[in-house]
C-alpha atoms as a PDB file:
ATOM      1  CA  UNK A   1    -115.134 109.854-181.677  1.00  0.00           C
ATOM      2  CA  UNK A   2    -112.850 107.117-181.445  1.00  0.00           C
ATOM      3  CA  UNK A   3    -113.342 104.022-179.091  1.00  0.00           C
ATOM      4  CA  UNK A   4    -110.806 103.839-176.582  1.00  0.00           C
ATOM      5  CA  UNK A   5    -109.138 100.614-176.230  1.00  0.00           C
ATOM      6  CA  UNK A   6    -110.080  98.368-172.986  1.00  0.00           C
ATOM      7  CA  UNK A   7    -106.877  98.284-171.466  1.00  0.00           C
ATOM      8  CA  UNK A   8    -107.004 102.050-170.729  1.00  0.00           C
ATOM      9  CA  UNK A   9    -109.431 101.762-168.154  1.00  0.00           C
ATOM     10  CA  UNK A  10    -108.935  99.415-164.995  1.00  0.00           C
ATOM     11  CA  UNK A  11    -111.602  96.790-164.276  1.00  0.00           C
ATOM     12  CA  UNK A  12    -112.237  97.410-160.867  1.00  0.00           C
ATOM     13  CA  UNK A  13    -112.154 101.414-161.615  1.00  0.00           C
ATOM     14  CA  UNK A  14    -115.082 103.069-160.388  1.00  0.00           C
ATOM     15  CA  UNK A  15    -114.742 104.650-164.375  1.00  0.00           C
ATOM     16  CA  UNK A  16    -115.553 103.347-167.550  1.00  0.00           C
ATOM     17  CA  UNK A  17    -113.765 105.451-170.717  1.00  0.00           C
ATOM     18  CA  UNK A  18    -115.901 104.850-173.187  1.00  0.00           C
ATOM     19  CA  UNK A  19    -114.505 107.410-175.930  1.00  0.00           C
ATOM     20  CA  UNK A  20    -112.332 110.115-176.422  1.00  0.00           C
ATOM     21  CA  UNK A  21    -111.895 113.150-179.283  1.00  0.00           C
ATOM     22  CA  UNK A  22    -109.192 115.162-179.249  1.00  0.00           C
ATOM     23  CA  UNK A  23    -110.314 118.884-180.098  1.00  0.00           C
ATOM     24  CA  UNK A  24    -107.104 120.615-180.286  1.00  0.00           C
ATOM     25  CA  UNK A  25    -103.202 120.016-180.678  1.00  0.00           C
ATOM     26  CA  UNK A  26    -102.469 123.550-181.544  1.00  0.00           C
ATOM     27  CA  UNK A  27    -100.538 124.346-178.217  1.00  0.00           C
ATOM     28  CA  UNK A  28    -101.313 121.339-175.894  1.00  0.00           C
ATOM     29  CA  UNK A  29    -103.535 118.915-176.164  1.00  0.00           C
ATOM     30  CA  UNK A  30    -107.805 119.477-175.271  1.00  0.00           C
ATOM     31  CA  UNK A  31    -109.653 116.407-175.755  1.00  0.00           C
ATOM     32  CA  UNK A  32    -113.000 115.135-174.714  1.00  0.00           C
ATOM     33  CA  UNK A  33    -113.654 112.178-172.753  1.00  0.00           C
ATOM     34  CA  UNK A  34    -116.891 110.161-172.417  1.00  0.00           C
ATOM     35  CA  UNK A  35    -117.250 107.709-169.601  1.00  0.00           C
ATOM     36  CA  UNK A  36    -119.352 105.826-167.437  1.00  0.00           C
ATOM     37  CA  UNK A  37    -118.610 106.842-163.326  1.00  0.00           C
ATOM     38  CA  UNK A  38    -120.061 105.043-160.927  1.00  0.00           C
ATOM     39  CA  UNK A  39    -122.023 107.057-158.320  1.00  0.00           C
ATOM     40  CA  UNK A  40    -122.113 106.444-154.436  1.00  0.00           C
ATOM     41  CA  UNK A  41    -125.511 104.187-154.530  1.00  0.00           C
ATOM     42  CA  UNK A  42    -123.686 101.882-156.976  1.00  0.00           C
ATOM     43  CA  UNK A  43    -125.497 102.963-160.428  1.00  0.00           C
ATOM     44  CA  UNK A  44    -123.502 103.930-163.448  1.00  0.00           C
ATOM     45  CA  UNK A  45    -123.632 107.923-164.960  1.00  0.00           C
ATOM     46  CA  UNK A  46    -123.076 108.528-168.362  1.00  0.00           C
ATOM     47  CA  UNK A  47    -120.616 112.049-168.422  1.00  0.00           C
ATOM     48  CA  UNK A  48    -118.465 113.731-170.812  1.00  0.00           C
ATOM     49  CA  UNK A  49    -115.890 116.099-169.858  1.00  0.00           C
ATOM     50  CA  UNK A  50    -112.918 118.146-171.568  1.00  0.00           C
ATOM     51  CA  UNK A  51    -109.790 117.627-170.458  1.00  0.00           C
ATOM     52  CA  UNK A  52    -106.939 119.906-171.052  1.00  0.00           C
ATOM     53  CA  UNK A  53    -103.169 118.209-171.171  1.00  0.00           C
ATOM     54  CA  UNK A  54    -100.550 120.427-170.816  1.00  0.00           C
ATOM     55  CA  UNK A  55     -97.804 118.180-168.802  1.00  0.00           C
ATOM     56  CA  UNK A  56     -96.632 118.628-165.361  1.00  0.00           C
ATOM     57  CA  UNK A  57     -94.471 121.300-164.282  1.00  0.00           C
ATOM     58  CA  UNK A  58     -92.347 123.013-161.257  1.00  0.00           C
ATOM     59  CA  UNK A  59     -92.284 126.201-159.339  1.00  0.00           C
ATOM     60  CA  UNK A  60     -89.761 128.033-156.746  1.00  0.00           C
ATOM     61  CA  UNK A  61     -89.619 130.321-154.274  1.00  0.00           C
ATOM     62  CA  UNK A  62     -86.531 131.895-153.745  1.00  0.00           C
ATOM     63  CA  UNK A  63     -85.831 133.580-150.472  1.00  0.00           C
ATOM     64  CA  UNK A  64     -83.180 135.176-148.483  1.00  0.00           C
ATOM     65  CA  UNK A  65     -83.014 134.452-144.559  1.00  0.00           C
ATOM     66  CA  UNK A  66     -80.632 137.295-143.562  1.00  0.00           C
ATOM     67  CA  UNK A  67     -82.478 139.546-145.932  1.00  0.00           C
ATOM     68  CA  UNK A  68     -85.684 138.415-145.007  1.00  0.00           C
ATOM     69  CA  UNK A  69     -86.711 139.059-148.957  1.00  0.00           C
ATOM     70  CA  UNK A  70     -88.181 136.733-151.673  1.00  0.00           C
ATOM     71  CA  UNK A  71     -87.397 136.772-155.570  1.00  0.00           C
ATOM     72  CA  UNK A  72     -90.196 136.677-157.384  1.00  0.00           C
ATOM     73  CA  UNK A  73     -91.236 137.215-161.352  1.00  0.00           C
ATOM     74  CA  UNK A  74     -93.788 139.704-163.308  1.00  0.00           C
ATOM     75  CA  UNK A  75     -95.115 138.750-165.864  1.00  0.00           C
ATOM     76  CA  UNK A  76     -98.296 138.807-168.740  1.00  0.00           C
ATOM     77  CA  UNK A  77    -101.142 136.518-168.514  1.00  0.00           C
ATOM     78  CA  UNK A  78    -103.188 136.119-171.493  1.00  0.00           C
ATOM     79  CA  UNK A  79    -106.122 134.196-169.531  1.00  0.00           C
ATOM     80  CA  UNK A  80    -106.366 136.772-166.799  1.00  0.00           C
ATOM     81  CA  UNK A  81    -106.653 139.406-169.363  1.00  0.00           C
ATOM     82  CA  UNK A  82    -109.663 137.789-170.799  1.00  0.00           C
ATOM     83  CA  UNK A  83    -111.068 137.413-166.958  1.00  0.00           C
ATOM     84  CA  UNK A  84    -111.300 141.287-166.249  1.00  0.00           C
ATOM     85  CA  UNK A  85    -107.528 141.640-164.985  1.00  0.00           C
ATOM     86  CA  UNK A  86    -104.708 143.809-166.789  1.00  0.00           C
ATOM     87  CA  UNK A  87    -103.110 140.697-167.481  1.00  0.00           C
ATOM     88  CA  UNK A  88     -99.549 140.952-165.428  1.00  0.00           C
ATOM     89  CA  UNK A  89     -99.194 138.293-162.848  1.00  0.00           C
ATOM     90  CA  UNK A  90     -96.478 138.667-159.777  1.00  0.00           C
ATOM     91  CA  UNK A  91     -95.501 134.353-159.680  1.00  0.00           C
ATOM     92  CA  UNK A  92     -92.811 132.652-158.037  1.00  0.00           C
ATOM     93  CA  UNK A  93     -90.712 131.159-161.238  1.00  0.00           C
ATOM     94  CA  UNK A  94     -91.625 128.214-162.750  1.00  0.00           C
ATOM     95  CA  UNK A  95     -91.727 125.955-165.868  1.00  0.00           C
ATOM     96  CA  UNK A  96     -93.717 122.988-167.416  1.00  0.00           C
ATOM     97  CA  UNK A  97     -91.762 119.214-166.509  1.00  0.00           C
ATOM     98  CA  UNK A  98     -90.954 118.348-170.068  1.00  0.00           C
ATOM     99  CA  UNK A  99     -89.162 115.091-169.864  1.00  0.00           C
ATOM    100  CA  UNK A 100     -86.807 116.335-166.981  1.00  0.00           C
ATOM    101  CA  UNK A 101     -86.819 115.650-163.004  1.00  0.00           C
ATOM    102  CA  UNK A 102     -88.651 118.271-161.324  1.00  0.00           C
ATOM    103  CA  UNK A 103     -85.167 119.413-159.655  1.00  0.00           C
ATOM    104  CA  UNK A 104     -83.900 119.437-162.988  1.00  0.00           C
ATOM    105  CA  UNK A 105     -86.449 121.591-164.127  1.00  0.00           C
ATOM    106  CA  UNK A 106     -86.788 123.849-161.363  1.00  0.00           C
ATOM    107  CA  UNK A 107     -83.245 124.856-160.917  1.00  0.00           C
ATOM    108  CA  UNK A 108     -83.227 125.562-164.986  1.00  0.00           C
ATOM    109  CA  UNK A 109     -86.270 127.841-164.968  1.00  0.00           C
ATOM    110  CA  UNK A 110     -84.941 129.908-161.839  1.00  0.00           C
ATOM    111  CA  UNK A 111     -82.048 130.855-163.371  1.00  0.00           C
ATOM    112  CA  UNK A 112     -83.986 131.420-166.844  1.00  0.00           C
ATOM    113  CA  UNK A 113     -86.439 133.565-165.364  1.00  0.00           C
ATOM    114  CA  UNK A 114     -84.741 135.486-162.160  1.00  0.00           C
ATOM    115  CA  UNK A 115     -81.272 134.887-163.268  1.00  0.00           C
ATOM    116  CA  UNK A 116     -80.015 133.260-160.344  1.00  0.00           C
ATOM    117  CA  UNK A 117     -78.311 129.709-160.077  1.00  0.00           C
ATOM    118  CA  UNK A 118     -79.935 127.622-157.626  1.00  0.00           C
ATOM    119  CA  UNK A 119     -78.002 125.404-155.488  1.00  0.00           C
ATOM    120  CA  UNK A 120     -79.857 123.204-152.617  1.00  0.00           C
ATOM    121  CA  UNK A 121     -83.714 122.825-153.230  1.00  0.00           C
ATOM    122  CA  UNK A 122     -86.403 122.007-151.021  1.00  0.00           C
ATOM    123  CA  UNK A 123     -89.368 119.648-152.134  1.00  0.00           C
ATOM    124  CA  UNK A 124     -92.381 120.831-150.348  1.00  0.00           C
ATOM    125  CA  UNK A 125     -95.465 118.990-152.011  1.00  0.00           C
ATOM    126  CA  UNK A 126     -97.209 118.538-155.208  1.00  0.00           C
ATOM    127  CA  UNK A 127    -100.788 119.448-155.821  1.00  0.00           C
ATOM    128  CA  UNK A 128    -103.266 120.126-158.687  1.00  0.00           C
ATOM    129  CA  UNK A 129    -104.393 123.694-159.559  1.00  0.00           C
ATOM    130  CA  UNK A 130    -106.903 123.019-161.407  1.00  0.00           C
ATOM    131  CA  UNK A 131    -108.428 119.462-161.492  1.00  0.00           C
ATOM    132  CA  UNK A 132    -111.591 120.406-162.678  1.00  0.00           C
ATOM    133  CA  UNK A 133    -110.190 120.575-165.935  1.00  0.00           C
ATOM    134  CA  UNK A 134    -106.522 120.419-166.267  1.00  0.00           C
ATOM    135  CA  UNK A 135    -104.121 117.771-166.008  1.00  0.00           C
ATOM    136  CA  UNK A 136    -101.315 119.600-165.140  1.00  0.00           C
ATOM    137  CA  UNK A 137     -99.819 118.541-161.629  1.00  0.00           C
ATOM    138  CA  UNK A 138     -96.859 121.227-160.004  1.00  0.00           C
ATOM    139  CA  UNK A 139     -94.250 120.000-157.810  1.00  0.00           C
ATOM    140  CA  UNK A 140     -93.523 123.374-155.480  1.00  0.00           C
ATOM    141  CA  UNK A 141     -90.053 123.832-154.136  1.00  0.00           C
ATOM    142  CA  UNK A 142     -88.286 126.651-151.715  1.00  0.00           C
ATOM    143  CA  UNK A 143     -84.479 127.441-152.207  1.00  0.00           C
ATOM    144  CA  UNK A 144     -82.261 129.595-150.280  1.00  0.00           C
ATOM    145  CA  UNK A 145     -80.756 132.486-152.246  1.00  0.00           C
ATOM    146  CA  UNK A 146     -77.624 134.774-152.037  1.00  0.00           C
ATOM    147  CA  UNK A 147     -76.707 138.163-153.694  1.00  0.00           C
ATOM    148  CA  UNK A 148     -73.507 136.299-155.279  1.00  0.00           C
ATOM    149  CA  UNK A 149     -75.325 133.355-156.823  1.00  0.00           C
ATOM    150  CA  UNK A 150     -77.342 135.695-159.251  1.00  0.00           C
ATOM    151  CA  UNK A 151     -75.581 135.006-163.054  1.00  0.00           C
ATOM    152  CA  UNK A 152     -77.558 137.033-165.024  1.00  0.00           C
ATOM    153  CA  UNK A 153     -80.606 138.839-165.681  1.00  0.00           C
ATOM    154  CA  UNK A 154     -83.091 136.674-165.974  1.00  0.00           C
ATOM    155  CA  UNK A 155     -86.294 137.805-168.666  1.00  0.00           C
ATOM    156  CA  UNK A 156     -86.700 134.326-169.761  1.00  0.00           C
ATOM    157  CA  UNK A 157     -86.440 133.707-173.159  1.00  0.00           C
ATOM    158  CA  UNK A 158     -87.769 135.863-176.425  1.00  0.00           C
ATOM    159  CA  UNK A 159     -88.401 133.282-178.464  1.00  0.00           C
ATOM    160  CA  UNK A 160     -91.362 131.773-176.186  1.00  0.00           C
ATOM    161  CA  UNK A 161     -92.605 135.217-176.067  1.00  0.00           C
ATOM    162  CA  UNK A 162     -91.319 135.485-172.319  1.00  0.00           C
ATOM    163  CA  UNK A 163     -90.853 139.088-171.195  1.00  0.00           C
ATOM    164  CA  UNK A 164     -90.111 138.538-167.397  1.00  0.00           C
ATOM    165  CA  UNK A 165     -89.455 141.078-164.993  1.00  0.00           C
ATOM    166  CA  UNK A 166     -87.129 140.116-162.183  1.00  0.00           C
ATOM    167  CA  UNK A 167     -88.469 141.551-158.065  1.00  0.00           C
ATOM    168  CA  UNK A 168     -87.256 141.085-155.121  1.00  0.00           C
ATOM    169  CA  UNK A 169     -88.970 141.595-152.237  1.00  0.00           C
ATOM    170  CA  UNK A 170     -89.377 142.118-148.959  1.00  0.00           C
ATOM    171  CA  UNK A 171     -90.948 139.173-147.497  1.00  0.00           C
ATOM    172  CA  UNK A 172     -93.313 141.110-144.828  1.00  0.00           C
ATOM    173  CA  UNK A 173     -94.309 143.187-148.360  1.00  0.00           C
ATOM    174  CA  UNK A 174     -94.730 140.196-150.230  1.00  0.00           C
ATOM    175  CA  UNK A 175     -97.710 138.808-147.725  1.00  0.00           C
ATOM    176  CA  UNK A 176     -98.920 141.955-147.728  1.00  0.00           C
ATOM    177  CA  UNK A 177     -99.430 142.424-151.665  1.00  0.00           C
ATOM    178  CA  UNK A 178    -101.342 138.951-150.746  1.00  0.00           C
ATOM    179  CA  UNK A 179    -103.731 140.827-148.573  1.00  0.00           C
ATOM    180  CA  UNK A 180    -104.428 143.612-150.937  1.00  0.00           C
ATOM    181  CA  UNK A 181    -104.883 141.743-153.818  1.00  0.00           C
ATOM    182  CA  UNK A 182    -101.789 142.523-155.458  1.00  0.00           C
ATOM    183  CA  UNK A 183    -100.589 139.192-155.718  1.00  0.00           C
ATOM    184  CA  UNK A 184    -103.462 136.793-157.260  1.00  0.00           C
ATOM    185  CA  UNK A 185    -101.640 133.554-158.388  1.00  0.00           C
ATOM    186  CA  UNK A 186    -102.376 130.698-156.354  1.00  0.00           C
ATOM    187  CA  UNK A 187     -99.003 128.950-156.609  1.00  0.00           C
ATOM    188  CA  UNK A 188     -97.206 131.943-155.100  1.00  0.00           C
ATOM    189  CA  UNK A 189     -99.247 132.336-152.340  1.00  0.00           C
ATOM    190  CA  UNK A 190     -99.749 129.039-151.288  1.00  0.00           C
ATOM    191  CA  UNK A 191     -95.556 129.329-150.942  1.00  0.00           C
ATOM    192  CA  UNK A 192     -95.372 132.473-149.623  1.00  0.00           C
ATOM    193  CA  UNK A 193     -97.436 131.133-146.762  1.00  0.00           C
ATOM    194  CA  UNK A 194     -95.810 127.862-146.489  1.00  0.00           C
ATOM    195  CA  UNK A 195     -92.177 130.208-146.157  1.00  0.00           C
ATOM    196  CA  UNK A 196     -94.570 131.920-143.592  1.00  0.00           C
ATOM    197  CA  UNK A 197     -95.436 129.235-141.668  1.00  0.00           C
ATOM    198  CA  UNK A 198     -91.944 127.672-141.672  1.00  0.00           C
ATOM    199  CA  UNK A 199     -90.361 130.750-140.396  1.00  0.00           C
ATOM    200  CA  UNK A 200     -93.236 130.915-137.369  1.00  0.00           C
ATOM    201  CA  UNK A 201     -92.421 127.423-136.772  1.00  0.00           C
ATOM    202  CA  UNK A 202     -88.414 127.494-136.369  1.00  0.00           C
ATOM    203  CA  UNK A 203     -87.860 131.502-135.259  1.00  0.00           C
ATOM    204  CA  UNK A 204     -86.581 132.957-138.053  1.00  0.00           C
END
């Protein structure tokens, strides 16, 4: 392990990094941290944690008023294969930060992945998915969709082993797949009811 240096950790921080060891750079970055955290009653804790850094990144939901349908992406999971599920996840589209805006991003992975162009997106809030281990923060944006704005057909790209298929939706169907389990990634439905709740609140 390597010492970190003092100026990474604030003095008045309620933790102390005392070292950190990186244990992989072979897709992202897993390191482990020791530190000192300060409980409640004022005493100190020695801990050690891993941490996994992947960046930030951006997802969409894409939905149709008139229509009353979403767009929405199918595609395999390696992680929920391993965790007793066949692996294929039904997600709203999205795409890690790297070095762009999250508009930037967002609009560029839509029309990777569902072949649409975006125009007008809708910040809704940021949140982490998984703080008990990952880094990763997603910003979560909804955006208006017509048939005319779709430019191609989506898939995502070979070469980063993306194999996307494209779904759209009926947006009553959509919260129902919810309900039966059909539809298990958190980012999706944690849109899929915000859309819900927006629509409740201004009579779509």
């Amino acid at each position: 392990m390597t010492p970190l240096s003092k100026d990474l950790t604030m003095d008045n921080s309620p933790v102390r990094i005392t070292a950190e060891e990186t244990l992989s750079d072979n897709w992202y970055i897993l390191k482990k941290y020791s530190f000192d955290l300060r409980r409640r009653d004022g005493s100190w804790q020695a801990q050690t944690r891993e941490v996994y850094d992947r960046g930030n990144g951006a997802t969409i939901l894409l939905y149709n008023r008139e229509q009353r349908t979403v767009l929405l992406i199918r595609q395999f999971r390696m992680p929920t294969f391993v965790n007793d599920y066949p692996g294929y996840l039904i997600e709203t589209a999205a795409g890690l930060l790297d070095n762009a805006s999250p508009e930037e991003r967002i609009r560029l992975e839509a029309e990777e992945e569902t072949g649409y162009r975006v125009g007008q997106v809708e910040k809704v809030y940021a949140a982490f998915m998984s703080p008990g281990s990952v880094t990763e923060r997603i910003h979560f944006f909804i955006g208006e969709y017509q048939p005319g704005d779709r430019m191609g057909d989506g898939g995502g790209l070979e070469e980063e082993g993306e194999d996307i298929e494209v779904l759209e939706l009926g947006f009553e169907q959509a919260l129902a797949m919810v309900q039966a389990g059909e539809i298990v990634d958190g980012k999706t439905i944690l849109l899929l009811q915000h859309l819900e709740l927006r629509m409740l609140k201004e009579g779509w």
